[in-house]
N, C-alpha and C. Protein backbone atom coordinates (compact mmCIF):
# COMPACT_ATOMS: atom_id res chain seq x y z
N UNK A 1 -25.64 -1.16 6.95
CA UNK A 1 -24.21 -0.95 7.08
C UNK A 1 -23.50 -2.29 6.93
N UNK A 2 -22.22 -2.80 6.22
CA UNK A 2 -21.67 -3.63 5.75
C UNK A 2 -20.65 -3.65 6.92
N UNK A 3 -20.54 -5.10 8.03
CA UNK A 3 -19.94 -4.78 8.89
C UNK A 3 -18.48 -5.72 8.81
N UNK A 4 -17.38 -5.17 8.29
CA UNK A 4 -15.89 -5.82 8.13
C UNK A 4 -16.18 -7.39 8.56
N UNK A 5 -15.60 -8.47 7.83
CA UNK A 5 -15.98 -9.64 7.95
C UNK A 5 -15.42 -10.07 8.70
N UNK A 6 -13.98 -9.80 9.58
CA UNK A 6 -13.41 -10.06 10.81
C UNK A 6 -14.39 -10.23 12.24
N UNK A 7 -14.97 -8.53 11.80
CA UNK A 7 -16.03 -8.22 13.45
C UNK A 7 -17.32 -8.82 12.83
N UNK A 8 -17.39 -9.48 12.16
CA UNK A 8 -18.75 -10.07 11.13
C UNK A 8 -18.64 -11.48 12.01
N UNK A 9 -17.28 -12.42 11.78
CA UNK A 9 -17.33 -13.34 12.40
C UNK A 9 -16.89 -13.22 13.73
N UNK A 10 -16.65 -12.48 14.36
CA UNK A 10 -16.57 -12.37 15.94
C UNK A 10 -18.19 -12.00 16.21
N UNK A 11 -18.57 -11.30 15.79
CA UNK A 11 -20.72 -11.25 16.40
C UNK A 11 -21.14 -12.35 15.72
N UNK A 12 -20.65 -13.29 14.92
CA UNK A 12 -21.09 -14.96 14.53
C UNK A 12 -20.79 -15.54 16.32
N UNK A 13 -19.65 -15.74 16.12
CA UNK A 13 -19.06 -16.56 17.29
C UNK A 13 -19.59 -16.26 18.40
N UNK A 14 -20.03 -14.59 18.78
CA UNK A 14 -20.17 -14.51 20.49
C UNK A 14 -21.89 -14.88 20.17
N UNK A 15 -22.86 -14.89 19.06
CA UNK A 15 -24.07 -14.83 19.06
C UNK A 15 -24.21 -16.45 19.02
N UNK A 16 -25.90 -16.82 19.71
CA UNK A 16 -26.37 -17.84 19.34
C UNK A 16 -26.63 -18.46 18.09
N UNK A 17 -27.13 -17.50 16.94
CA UNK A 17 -27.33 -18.06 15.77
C UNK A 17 -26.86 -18.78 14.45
N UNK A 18 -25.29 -18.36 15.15
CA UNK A 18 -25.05 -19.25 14.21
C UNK A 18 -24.34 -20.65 14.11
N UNK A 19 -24.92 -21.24 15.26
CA UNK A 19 -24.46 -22.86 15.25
C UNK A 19 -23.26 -23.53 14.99
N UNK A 20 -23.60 -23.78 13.41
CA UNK A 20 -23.04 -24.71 12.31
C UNK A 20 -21.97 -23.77 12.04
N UNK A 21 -21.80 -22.25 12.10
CA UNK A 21 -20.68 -21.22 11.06
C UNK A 21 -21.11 -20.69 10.24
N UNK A 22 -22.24 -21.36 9.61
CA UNK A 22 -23.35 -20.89 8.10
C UNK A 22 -23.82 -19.07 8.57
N UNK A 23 -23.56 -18.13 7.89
CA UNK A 23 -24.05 -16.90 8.07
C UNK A 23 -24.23 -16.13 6.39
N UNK A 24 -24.72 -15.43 6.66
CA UNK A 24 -24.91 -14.71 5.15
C UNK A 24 -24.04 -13.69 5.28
N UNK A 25 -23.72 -13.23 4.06
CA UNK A 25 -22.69 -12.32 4.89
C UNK A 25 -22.89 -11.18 3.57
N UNK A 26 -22.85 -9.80 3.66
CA UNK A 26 -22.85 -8.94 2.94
C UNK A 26 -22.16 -8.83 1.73
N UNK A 27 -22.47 -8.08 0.54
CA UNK A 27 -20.96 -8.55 -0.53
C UNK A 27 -22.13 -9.07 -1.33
N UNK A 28 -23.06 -9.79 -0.82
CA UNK A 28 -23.74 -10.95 -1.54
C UNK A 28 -23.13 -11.67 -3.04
N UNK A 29 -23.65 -12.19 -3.55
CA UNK A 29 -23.83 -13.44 -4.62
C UNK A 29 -23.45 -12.12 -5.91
N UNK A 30 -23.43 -12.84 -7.62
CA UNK A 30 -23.24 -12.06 -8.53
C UNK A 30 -24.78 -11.36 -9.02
N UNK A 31 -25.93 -12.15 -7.59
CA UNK A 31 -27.45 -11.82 -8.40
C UNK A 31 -27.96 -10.60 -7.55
N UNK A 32 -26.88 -10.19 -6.50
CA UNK A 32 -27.18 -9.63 -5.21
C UNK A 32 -27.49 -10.15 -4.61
N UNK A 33 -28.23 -11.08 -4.34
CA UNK A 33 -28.36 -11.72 -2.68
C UNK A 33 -27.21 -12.03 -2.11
N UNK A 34 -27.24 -12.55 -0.76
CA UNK A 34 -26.28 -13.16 0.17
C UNK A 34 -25.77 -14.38 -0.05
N UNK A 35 -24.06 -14.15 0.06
CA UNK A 35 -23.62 -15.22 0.28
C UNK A 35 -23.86 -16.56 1.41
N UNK A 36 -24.06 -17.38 1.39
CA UNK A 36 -23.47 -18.58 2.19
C UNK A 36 -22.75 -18.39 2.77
N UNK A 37 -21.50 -18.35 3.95
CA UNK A 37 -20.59 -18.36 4.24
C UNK A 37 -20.26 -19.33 5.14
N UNK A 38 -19.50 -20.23 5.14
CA UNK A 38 -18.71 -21.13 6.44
C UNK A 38 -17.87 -20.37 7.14
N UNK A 39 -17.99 -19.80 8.35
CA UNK A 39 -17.59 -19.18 9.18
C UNK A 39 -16.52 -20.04 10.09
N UNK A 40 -17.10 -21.48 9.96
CA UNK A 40 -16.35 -22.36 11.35
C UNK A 40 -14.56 -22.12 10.84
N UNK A 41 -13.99 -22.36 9.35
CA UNK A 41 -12.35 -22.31 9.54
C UNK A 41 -11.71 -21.80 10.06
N UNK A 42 -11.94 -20.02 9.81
CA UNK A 42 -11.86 -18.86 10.32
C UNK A 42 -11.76 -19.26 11.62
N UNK A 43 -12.50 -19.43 12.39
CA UNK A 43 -12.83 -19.21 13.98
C UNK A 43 -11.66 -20.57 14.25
N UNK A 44 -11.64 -21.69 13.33
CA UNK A 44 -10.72 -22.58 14.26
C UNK A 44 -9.37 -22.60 14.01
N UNK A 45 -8.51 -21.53 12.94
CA UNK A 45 -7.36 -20.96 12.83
C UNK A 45 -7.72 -19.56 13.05
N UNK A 46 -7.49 -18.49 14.27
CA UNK A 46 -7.74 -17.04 14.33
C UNK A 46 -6.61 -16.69 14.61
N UNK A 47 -5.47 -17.31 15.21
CA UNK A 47 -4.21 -17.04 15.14
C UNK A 47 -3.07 -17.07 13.36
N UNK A 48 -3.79 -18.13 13.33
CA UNK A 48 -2.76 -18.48 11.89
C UNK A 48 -3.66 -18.93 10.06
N UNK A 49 -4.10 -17.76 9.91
CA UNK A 49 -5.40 -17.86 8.96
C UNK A 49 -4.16 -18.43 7.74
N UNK A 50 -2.80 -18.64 7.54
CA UNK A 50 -2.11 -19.31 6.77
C UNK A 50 -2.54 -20.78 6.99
N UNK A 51 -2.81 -21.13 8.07
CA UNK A 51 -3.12 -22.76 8.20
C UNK A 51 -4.18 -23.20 7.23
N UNK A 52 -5.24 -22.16 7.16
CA UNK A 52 -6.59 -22.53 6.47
C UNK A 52 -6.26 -23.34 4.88
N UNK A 53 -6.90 -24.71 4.52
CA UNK A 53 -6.84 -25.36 3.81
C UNK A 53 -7.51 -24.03 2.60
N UNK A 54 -6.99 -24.48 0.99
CA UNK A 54 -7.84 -24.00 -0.16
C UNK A 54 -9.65 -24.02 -0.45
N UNK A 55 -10.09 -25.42 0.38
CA UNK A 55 -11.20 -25.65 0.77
C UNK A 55 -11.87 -24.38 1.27
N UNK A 56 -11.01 -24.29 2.33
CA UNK A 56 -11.25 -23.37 3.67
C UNK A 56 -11.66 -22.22 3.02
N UNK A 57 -10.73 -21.48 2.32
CA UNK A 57 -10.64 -20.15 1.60
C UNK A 57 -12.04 -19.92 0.55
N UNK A 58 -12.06 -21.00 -0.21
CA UNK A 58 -13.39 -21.58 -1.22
C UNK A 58 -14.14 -20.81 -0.40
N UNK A 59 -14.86 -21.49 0.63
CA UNK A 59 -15.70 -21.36 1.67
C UNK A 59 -16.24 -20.02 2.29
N UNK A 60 -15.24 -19.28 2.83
CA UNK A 60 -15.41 -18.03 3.29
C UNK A 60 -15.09 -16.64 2.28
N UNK A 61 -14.54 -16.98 1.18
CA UNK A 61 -14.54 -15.91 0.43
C UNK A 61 -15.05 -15.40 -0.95
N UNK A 62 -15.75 -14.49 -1.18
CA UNK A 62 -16.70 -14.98 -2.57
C UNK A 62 -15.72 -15.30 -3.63
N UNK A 63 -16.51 -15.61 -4.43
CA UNK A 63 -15.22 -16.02 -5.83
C UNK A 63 -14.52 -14.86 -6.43
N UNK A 64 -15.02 -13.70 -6.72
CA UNK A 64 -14.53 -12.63 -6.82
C UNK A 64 -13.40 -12.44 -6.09
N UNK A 65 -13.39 -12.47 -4.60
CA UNK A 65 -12.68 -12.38 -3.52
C UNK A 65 -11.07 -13.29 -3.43
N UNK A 66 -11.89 -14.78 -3.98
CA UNK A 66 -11.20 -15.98 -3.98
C UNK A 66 -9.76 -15.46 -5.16
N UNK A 67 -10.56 -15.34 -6.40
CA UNK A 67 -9.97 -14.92 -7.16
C UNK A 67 -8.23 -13.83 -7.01
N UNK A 68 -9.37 -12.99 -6.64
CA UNK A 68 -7.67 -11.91 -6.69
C UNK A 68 -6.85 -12.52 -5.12
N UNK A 69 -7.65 -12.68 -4.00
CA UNK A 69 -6.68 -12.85 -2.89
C UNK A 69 -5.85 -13.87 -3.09
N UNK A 70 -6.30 -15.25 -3.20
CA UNK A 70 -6.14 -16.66 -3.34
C UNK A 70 -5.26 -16.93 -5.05
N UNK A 71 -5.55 -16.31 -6.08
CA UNK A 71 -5.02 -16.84 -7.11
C UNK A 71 -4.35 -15.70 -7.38
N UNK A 72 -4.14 -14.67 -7.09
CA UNK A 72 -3.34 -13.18 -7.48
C UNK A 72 -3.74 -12.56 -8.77
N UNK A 73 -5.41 -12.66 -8.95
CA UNK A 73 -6.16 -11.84 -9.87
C UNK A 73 -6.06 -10.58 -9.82
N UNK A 74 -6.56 -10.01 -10.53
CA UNK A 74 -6.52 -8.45 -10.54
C UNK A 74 -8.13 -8.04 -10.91
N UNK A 75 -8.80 -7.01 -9.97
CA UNK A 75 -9.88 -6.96 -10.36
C UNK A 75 -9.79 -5.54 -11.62
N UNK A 76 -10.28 -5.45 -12.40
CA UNK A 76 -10.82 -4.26 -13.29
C UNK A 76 -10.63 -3.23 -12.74
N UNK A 77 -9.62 -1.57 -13.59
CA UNK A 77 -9.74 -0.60 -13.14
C UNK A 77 -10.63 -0.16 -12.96
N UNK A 78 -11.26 1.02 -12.36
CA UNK A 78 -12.22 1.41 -12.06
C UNK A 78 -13.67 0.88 -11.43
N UNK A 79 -13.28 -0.46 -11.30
CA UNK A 79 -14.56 -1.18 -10.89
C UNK A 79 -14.83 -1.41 -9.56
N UNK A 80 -13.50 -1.16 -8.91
CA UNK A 80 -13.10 -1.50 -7.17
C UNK A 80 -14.56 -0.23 -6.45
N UNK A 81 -14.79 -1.07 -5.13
CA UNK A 81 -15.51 -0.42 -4.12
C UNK A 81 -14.91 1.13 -3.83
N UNK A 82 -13.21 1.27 -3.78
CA UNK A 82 -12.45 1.65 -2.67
C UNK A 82 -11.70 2.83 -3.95
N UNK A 83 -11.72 2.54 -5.25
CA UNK A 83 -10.81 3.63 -6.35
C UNK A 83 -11.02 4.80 -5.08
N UNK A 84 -12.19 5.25 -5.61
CA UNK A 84 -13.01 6.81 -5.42
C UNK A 84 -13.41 6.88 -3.95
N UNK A 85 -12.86 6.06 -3.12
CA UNK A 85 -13.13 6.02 -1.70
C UNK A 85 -12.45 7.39 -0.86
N UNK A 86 -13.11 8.31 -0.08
CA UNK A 86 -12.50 9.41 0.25
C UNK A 86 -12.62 9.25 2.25
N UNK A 87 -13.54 8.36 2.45
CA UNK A 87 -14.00 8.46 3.98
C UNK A 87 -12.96 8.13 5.14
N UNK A 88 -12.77 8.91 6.27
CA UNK A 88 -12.05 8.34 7.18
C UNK A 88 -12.00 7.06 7.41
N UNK A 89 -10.84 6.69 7.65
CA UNK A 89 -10.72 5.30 8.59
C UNK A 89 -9.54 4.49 8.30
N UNK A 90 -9.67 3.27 8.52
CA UNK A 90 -8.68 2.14 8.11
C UNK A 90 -9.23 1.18 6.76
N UNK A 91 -8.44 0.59 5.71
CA UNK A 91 -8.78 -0.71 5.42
C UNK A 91 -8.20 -1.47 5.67
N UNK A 92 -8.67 -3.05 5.63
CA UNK A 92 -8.06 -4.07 6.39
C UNK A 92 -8.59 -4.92 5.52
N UNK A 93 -7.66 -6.04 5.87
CA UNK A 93 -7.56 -7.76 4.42
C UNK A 93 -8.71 -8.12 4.80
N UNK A 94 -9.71 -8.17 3.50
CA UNK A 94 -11.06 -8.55 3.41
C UNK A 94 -10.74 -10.45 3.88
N UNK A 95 -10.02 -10.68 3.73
CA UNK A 95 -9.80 -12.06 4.01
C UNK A 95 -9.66 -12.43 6.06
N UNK A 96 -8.57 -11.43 6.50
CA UNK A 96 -8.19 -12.17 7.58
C UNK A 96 -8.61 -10.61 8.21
N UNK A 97 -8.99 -9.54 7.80
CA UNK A 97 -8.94 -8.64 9.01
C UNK A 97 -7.84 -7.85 9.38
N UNK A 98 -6.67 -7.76 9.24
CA UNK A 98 -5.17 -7.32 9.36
C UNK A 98 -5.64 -5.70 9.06
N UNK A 99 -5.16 -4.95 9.62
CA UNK A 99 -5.22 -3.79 9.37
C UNK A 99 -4.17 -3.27 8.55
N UNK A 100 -4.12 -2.57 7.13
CA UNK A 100 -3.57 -2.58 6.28
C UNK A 100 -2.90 -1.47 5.66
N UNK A 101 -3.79 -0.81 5.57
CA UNK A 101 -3.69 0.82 5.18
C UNK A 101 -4.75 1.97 5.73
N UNK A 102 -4.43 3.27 6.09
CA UNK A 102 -5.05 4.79 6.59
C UNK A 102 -5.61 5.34 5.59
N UNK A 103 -6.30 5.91 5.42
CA UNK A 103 -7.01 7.03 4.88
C UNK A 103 -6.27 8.03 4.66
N UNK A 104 -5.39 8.28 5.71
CA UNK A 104 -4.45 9.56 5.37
C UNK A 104 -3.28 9.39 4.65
N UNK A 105 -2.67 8.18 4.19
CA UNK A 105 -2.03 7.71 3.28
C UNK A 105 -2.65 7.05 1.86
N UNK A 106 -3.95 7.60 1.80
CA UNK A 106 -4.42 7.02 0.12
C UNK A 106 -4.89 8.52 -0.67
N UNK A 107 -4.35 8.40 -1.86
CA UNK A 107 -4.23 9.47 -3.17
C UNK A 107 -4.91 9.04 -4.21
N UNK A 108 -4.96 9.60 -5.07
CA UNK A 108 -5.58 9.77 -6.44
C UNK A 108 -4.72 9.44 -7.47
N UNK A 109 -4.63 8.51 -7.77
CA UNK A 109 -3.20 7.87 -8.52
C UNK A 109 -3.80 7.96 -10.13
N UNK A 110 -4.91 8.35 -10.42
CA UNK A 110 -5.41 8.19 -11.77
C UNK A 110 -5.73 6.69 -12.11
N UNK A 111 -4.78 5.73 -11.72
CA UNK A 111 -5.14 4.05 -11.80
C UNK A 111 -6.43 3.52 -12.28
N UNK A 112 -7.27 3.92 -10.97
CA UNK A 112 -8.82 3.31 -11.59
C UNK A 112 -8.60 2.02 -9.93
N UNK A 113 -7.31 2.13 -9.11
CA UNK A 113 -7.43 1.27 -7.74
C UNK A 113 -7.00 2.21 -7.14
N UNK A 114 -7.11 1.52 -5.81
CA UNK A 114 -7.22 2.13 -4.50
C UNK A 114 -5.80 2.30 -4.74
N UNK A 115 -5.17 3.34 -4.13
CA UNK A 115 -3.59 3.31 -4.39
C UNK A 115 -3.01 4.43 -2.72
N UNK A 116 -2.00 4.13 -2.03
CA UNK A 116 -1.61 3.99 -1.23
C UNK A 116 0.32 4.94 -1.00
N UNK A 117 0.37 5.32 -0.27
CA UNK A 117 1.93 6.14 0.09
C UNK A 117 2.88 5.00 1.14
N UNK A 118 2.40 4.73 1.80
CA UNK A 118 2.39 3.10 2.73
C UNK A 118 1.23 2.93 3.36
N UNK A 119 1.98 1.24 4.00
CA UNK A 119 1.02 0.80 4.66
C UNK A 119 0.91 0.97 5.80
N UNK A 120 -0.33 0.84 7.02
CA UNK A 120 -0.26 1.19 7.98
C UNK A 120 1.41 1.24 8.94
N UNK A 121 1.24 -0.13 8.63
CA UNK A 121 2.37 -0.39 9.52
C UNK A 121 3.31 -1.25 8.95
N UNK A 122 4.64 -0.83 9.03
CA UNK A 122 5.80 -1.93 8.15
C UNK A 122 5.60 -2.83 7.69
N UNK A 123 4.96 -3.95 8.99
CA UNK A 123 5.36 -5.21 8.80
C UNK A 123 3.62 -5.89 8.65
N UNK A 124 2.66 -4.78 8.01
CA UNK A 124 1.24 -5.29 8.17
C UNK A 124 1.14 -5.58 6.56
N UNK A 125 2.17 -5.54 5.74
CA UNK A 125 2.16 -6.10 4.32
C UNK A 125 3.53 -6.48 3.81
N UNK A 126 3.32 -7.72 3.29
CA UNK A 126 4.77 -8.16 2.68
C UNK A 126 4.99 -7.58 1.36
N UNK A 127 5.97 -8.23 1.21
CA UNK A 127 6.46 -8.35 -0.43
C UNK A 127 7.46 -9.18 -0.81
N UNK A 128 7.27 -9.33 -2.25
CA UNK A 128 7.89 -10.79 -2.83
C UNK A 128 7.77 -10.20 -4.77
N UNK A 129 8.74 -10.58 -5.34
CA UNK A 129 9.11 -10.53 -6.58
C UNK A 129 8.04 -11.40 -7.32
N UNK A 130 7.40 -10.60 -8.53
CA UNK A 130 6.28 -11.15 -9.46
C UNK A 130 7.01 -11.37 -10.55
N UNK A 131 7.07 -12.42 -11.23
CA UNK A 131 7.50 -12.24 -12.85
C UNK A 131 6.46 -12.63 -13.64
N UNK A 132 5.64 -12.61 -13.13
CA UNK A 132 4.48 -13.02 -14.18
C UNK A 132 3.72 -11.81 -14.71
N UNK A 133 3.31 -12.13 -16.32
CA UNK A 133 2.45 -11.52 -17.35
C UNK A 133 4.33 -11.19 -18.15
N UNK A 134 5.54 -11.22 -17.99
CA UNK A 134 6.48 -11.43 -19.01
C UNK A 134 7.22 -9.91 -18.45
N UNK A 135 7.00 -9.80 -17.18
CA UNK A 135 7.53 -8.37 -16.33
C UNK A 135 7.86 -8.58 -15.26
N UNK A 136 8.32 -7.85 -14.54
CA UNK A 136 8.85 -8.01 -13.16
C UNK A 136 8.31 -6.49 -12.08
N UNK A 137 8.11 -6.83 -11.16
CA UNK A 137 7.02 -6.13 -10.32
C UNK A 137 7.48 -6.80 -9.29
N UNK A 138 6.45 -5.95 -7.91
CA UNK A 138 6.94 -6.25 -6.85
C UNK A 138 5.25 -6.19 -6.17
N UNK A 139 5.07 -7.70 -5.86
CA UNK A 139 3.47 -8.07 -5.34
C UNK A 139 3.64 -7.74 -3.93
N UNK A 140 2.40 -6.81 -3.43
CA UNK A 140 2.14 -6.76 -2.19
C UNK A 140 0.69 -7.73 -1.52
N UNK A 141 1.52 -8.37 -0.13
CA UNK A 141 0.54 -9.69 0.19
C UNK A 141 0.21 -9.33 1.51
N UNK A 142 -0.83 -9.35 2.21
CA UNK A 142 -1.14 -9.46 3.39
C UNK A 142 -0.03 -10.48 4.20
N UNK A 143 0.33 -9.53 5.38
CA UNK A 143 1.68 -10.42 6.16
C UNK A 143 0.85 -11.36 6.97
N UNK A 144 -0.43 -11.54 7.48
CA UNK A 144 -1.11 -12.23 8.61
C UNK A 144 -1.31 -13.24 7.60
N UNK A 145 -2.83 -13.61 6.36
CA UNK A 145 -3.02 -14.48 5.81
C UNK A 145 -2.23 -14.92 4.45
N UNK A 146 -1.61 -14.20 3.81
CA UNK A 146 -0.64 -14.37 2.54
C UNK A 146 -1.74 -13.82 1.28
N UNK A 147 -2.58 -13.36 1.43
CA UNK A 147 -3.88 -12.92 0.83
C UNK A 147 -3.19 -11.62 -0.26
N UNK A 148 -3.10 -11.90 -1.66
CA UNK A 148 -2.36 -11.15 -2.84
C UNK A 148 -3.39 -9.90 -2.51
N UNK A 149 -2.65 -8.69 -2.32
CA UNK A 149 -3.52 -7.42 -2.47
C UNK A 149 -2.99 -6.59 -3.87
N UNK A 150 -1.96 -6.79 -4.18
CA UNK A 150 -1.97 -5.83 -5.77
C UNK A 150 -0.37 -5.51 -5.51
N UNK A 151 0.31 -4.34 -5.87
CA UNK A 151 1.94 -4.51 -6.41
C UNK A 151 2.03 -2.98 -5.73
N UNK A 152 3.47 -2.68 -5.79
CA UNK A 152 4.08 -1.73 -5.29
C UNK A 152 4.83 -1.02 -6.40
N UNK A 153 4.64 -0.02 -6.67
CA UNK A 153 5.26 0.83 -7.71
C UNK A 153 6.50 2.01 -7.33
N UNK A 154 7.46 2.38 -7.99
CA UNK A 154 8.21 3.20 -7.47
C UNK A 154 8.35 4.75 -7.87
N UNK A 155 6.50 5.08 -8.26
CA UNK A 155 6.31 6.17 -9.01
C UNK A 155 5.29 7.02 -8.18
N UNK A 156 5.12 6.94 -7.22
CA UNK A 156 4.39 7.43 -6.22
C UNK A 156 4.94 9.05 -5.43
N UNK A 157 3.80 9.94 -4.93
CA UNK A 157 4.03 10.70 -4.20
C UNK A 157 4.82 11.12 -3.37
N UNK A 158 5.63 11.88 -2.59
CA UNK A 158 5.99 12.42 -1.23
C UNK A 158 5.09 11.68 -0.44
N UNK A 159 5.19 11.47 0.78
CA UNK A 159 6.83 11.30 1.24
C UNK A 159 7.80 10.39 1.08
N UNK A 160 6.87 9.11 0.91
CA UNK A 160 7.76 7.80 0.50
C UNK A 160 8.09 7.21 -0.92
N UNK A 161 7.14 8.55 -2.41
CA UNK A 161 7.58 8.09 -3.49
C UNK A 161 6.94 6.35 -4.21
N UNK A 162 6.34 5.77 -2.93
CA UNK A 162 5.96 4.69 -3.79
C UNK A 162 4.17 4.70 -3.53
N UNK A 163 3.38 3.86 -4.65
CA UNK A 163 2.44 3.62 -4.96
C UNK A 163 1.76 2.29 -4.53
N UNK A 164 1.36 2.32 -3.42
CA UNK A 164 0.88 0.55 -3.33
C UNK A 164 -0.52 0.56 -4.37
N UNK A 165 -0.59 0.32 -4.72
CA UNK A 165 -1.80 0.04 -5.57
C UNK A 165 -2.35 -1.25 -5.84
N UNK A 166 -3.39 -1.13 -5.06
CA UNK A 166 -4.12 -1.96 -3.98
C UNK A 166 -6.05 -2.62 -4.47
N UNK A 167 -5.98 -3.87 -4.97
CA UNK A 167 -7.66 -4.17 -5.54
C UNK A 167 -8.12 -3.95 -4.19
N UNK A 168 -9.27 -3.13 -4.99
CA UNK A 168 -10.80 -2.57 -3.92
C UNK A 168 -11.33 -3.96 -3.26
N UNK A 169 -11.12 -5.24 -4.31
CA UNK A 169 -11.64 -6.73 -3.32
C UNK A 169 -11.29 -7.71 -2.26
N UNK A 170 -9.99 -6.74 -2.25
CA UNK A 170 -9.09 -7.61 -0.99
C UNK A 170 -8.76 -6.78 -0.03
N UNK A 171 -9.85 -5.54 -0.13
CA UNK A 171 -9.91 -4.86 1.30
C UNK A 171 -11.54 -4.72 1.96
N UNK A 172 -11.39 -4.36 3.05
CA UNK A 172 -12.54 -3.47 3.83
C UNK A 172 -12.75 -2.49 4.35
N UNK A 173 -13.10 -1.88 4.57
CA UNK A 173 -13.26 -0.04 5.29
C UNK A 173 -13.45 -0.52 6.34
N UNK A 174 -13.01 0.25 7.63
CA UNK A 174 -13.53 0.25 8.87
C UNK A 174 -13.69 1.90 9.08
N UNK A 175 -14.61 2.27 9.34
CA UNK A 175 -14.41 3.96 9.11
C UNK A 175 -13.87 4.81 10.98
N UNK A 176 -13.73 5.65 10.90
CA UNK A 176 -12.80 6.61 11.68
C UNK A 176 -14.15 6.61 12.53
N UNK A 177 -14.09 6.47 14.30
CA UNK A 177 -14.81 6.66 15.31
C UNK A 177 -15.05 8.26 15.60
N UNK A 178 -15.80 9.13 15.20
CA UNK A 178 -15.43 10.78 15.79
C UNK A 178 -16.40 10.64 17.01
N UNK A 179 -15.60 11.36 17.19
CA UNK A 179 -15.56 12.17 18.96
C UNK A 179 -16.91 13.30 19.11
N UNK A 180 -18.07 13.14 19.82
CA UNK A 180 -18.62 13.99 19.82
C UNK A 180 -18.65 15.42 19.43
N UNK A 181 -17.70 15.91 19.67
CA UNK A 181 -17.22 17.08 19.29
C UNK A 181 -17.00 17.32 17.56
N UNK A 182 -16.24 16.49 17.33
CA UNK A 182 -16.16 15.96 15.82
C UNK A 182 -17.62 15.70 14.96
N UNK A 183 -18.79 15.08 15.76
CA UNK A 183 -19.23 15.02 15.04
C UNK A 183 -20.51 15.48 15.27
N UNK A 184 -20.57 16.84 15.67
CA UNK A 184 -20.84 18.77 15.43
C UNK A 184 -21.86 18.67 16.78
N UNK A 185 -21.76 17.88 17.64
CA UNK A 185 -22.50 18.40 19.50
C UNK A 185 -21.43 19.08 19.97
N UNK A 186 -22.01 19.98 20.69
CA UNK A 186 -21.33 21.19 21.05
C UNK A 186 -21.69 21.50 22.78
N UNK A 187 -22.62 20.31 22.87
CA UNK A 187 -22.57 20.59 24.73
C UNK A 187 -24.00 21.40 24.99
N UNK A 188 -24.42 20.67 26.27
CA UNK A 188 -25.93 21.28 26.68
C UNK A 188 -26.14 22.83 26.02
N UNK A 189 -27.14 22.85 25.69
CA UNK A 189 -27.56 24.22 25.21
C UNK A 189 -29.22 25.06 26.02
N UNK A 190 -29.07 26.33 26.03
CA UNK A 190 -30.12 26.36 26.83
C UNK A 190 -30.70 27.57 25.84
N UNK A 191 -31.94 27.30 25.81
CA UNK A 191 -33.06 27.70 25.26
C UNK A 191 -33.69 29.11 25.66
N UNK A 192 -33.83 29.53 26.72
CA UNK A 192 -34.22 30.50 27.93
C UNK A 192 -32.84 31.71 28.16
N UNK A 193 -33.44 32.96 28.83
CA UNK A 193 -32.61 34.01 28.88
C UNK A 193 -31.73 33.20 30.20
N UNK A 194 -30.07 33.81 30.23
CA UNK A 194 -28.86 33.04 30.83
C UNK A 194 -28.87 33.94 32.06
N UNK A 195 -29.94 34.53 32.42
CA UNK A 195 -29.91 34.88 33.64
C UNK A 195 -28.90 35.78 34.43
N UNK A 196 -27.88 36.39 33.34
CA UNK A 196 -26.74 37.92 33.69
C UNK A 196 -27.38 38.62 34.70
């Protein structure tokens, strides 16, 4: 199980092993193996992951990652983790952790990205005017680290009509906790006649 890189570096920090910050971290390398990761920036800005130097960012995020969050890349339609993603839960900025967008607000936009009705919460994504590629658009950024997640469209569904459409690499799944009941125990059961 791939565990969100937020609660990735909080079981770094509360565990002995990892010293120095050095952890491997899931996602791995372009060969599949594991990344490297410097964990220590993270942990010594957790309030203000804007402080973190470009260094910093280098460090903890793969280049893929680096790429679209850090330089406002765009990953490939259809190539994202998250397009065809249907599972309960939250995603949150693969960078800082911010909780971002619901499950019950993501659609089938045809795109080939994760695409969105809003975001969790108002003020858990910014926005700011793009004129770049010779167009004008409206970039949506993580409000905690400034981390580019993809643009806002005004061609979207009920109820709110707009489209966040959102790269699969600058998020994470955290999936939906069910409730015993939810997830199909139904309470002591007895085997033997009920004794009427």
């Amino acid at each position: 199980m791939r565990l969100p890189r937020p609660l990735a570096i909080v079981l770094c920090a509360l565990s002995t092993g990892c010293g120095g910050g050095e952890v491997a971290r899931a996602g791995g390398a372009a060969d599949g193996g594991p990344v490297s990761v410097d964990r220590s920036a993270v942990l010594a800005y957790p309030d203000d992951p804007q402080a973190l130097s470009d260094a910093d960012w280098r460090r903890i995020l793969t280049p893929e990652e680096y790429h679209v969050l850090r330089e406002r890349g765009t990953e490939r339609a259809f190539s994202g983790e998250y397009w065809n993603h249907h599972q309960d839960g939250v995603y949150v900025c693969a960078a800082c952790g911010q909780v971002l967008f619901r499950s019950d607000d993501k659609f089938d936009s045809g795109t080939g990205w994760p695409s969105y009705t809003r975001p969790a919460d108002p003020g858990a994504v910014s926005t700011r005017e793009d004129r770049s590629w010779g167009m004008v658009r409206t970039e949506a950024v993580c409000s905690r680290c400034g981390g580019h997640l993809g643009h806002v469209f005004d061609d979207g569904p009920p109820p709110t009509g707009k489209r966040w459409c959102i790269n699969s690499v600058s998020l994470d799944f955290v999936p939906a906790v069910a409730s015993p009941l939810e997830a199909g125990a139904t309470g002591p059961t007895s085997s033997g006649p009920s004794g009427d």
